[in-house]
Protein backbone atom coordinates (compact mmCIF):
# COMPACT_ATOMS: atom_id res chain seq x y z
CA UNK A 1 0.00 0.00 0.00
CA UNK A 2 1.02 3.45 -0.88
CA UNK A 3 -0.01 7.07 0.33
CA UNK A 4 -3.57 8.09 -1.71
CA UNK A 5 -4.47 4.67 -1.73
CA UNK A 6 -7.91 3.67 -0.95
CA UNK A 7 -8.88 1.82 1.61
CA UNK A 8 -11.48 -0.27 3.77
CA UNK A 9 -11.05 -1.87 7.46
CA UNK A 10 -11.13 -5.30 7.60
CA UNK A 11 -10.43 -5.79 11.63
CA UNK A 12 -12.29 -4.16 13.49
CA UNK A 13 -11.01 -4.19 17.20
CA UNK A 14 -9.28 -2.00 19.96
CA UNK A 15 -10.31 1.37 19.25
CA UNK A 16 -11.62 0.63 16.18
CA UNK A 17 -15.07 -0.09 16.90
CA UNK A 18 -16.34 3.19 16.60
CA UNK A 19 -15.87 3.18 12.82
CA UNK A 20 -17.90 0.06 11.99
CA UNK A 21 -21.21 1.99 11.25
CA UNK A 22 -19.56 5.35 9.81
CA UNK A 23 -18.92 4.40 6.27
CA UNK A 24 -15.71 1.94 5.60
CA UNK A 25 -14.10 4.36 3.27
CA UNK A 26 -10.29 5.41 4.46
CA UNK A 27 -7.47 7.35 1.89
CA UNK A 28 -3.83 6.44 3.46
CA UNK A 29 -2.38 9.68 4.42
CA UNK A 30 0.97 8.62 6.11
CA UNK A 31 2.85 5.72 7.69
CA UNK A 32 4.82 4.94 10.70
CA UNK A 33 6.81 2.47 12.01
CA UNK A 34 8.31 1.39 8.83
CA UNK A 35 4.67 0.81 7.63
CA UNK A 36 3.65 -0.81 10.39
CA UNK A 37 0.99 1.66 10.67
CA UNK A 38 -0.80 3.63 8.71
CA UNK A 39 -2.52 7.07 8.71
CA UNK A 40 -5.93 7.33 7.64
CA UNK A 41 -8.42 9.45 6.66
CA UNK A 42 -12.05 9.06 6.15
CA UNK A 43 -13.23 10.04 3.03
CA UNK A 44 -16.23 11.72 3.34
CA UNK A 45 -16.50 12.48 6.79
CA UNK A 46 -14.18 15.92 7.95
CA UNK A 47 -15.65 15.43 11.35
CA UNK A 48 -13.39 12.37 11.89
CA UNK A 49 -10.15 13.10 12.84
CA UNK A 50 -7.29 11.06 11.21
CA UNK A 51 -6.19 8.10 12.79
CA UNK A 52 -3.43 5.14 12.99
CA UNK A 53 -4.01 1.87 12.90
CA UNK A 54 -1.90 -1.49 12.05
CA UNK A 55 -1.41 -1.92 8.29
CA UNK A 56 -2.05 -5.50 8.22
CA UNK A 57 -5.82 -4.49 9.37
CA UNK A 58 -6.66 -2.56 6.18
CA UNK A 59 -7.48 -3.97 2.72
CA UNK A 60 -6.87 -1.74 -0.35
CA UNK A 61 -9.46 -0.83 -2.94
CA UNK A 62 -8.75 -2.20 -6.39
CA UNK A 63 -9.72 -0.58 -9.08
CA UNK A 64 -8.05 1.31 -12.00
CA UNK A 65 -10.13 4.35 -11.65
CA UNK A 66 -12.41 5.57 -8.90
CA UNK A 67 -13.83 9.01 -7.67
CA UNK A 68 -11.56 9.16 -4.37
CA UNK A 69 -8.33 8.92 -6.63
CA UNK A 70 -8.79 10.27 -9.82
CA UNK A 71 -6.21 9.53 -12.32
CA UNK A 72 -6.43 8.15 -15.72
CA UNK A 73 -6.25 4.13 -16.95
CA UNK A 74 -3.36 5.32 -19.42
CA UNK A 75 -1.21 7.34 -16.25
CA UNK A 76 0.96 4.92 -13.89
């Protein structure tokens, strides 16, 4: 995974359960720890504030072109 990726939560646990029921829509804005963690941001809430949580508990979005991350087919 990358920075602007799109994202969902897959595990949903520790502090984490607060986020079930609010969309599961994240854009990775940072990492730490190597990756270990990342920093995300929920796309179409501004209320929520950006958060950390373990990379392994995220699953990317596939898909060539979408309206979070707007970028041509042709570009790469």
């Amino acid at each position: 995974m990358n920075i602007g990726d799109i994202v969902v939560i897959k595990v949903f646990d520790d502090g984490n359960q607060d986020m079930k029921h609010k969309g599961n829509i994240w854009k990775i804005t940072g990492f730490k720890f190597n990756k270990g963690k990342s920093v995300i941001k929920h796309i179409s809430n501004e209320n929520i504030k950006e958060r950390s949580i373990s990379s392994w508990k995220l699953r990317k979005i596939e898909t060539e072109y979408n309206i979070w991350n707007p970028q041509s087919p042709m570009e790469n």
